[in-house]
Protein backbone atom coordinates (compact mmCIF):
# COMPACT_ATOMS: atom_id res chain seq x y z
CA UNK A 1 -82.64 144.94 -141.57
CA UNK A 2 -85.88 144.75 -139.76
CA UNK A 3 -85.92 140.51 -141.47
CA UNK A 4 -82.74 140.20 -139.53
CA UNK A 5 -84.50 141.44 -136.45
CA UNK A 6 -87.36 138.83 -136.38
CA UNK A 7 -85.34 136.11 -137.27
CA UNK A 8 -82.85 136.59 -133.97
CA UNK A 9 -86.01 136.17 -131.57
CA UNK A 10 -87.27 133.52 -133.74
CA UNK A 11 -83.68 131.34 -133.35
CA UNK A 12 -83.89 131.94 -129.76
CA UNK A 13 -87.37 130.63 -129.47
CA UNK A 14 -85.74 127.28 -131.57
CA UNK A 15 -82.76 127.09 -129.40
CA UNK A 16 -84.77 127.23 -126.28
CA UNK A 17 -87.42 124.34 -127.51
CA UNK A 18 -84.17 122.34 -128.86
CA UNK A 19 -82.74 122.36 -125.32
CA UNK A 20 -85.86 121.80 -123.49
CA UNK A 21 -86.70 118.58 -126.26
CA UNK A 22 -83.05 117.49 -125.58
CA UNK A 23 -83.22 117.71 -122.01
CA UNK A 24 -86.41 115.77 -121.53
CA UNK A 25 -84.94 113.03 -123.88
CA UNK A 26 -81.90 112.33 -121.61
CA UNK A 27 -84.57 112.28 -118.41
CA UNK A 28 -86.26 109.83 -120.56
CA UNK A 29 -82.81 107.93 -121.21
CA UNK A 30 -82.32 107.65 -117.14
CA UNK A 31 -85.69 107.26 -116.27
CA UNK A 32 -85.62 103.67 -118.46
CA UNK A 33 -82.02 103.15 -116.76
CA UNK A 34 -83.44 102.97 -113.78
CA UNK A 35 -86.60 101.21 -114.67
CA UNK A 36 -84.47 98.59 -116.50
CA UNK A 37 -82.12 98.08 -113.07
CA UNK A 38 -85.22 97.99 -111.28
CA UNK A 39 -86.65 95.30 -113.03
CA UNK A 40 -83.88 93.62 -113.30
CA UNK A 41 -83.28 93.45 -109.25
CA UNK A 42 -86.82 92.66 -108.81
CA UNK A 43 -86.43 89.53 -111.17
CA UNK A 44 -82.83 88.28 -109.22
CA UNK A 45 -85.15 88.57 -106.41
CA UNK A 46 -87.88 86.15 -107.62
CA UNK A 47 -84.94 83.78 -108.70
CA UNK A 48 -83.30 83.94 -105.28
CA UNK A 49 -86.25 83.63 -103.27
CA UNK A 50 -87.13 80.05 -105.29
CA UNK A 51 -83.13 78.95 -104.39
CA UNK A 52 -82.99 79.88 -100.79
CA UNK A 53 -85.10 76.79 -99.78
CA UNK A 54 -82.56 74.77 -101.72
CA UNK A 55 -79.77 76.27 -99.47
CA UNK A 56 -81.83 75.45 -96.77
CA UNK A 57 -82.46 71.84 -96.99
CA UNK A 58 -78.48 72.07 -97.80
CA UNK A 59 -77.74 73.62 -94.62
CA UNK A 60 -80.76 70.91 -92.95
CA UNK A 61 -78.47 67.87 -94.54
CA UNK A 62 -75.16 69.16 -93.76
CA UNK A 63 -76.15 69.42 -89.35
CA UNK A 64 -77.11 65.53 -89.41
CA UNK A 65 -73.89 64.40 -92.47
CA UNK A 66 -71.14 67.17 -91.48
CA UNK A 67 -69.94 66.64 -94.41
CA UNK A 68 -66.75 68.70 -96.33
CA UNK A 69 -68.26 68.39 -99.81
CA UNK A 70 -71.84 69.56 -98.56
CA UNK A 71 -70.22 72.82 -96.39
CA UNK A 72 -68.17 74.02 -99.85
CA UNK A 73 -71.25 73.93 -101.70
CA UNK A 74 -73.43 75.97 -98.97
CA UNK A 75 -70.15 78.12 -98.67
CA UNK A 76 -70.30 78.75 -103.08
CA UNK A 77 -74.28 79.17 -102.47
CA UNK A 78 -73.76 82.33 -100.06
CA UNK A 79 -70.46 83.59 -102.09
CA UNK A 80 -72.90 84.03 -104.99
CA UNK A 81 -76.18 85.40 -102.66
CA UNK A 82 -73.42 88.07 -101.49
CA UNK A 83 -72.26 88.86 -104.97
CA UNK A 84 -76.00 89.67 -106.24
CA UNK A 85 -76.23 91.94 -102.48
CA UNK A 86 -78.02 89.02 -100.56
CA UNK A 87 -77.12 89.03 -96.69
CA UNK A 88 -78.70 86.81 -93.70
CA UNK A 89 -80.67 88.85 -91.64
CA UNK A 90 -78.98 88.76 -87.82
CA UNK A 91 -82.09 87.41 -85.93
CA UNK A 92 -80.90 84.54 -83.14
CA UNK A 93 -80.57 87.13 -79.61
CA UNK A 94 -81.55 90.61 -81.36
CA UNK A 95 -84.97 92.25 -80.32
CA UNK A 96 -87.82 90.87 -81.77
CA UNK A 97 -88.43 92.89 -85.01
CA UNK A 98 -91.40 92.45 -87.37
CA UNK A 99 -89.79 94.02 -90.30
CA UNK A 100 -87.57 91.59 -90.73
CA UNK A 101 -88.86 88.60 -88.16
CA UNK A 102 -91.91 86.42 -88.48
CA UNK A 103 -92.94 84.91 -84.88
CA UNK A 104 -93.60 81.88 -85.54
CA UNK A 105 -93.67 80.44 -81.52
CA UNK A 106 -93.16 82.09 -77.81
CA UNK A 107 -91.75 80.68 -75.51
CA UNK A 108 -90.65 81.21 -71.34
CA UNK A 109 -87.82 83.73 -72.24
CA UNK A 110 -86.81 87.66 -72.23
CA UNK A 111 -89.08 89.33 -73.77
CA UNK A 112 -88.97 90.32 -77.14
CA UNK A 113 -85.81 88.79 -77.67
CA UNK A 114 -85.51 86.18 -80.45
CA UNK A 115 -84.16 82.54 -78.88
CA UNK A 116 -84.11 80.27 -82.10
CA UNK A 117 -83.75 80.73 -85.37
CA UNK A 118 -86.14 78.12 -87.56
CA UNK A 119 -85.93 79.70 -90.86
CA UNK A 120 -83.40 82.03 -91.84
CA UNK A 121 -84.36 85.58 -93.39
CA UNK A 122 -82.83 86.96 -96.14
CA UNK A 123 -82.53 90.79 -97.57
CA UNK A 124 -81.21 92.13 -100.57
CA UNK A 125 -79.77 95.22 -100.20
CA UNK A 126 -82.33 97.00 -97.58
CA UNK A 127 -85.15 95.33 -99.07
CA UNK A 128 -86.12 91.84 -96.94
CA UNK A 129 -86.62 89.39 -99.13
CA UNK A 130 -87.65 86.54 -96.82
CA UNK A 131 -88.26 87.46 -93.18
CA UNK A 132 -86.54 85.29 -90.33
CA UNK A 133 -88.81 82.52 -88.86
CA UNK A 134 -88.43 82.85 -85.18
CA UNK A 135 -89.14 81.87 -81.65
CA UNK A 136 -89.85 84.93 -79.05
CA UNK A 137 -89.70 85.11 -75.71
CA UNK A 138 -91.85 85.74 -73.51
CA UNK A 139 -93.77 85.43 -70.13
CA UNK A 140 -95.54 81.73 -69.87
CA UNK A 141 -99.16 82.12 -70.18
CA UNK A 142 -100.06 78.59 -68.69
């Protein structure tokens, strides 16, 4: 009787380190989730950052050649940048923003505002990717 006594606290002791050892294995199992969708985001990011000067030049060659052919591909180019989360950032008339807006000229204008658009920004998800290169107005210093 007294055997059966010491082995009840001594189950519970097992029991308890079982659960604690299985609990800290599933945290393990989502923590490498994560890290695994994490690195996997952070690689589509390197990839799309090398192809959005590609869709540039596109866009560049499609304002001088207006041309059908060149406007579907730039229109399959964003469909896939918005399937992987990619939007444009909104720069042309919003205030000046250096999160997401890289001054890249100032001109007479209102100030703060951006007026022109040279390069466009991207973001995926929350995270910018490529900030907007802009013109800012401003007072003229001459």
């Amino acid at each position: 009787m007294a055997k059966e006594k010491k082995t009840a606290p001594q189950n519970e002791d097992l029991e308890e380190k079982y659960l604690r050892a299985l609990a800290d294995y599933q945290n393990l199992e989502k923590r490498v989730a994560r890290e695994k969708e994490s690195f996997v985001k952070f690689s589509n990011a390197i990839l799309i950052l090398k192809m959005l000067p590609v869709l540039d030049n596109l866009e560049r060659a499609n304002e001088h050649l207006k041309d059908q052919g060149i406007e579907l591909v730039i229109k399959q180019f964003k469909d896939a940048l918005s399937s992987e989360g990619v939007t444009e950032i909104e720069a042309e008339g919003q205030q000046f923003n250096p999160e997401h807006h890289e001054a890249v000229e100032k001109v007479q204008g209102e100030e703060g505002k951006v007026v022109k658009v040279t390069e466009r920004g991207y973001k995926m998800g929350d995270k910018v990717i490529r900030p907007a290169k802009v013109t800012i107005g401003g007072k003229n210093n001459g």
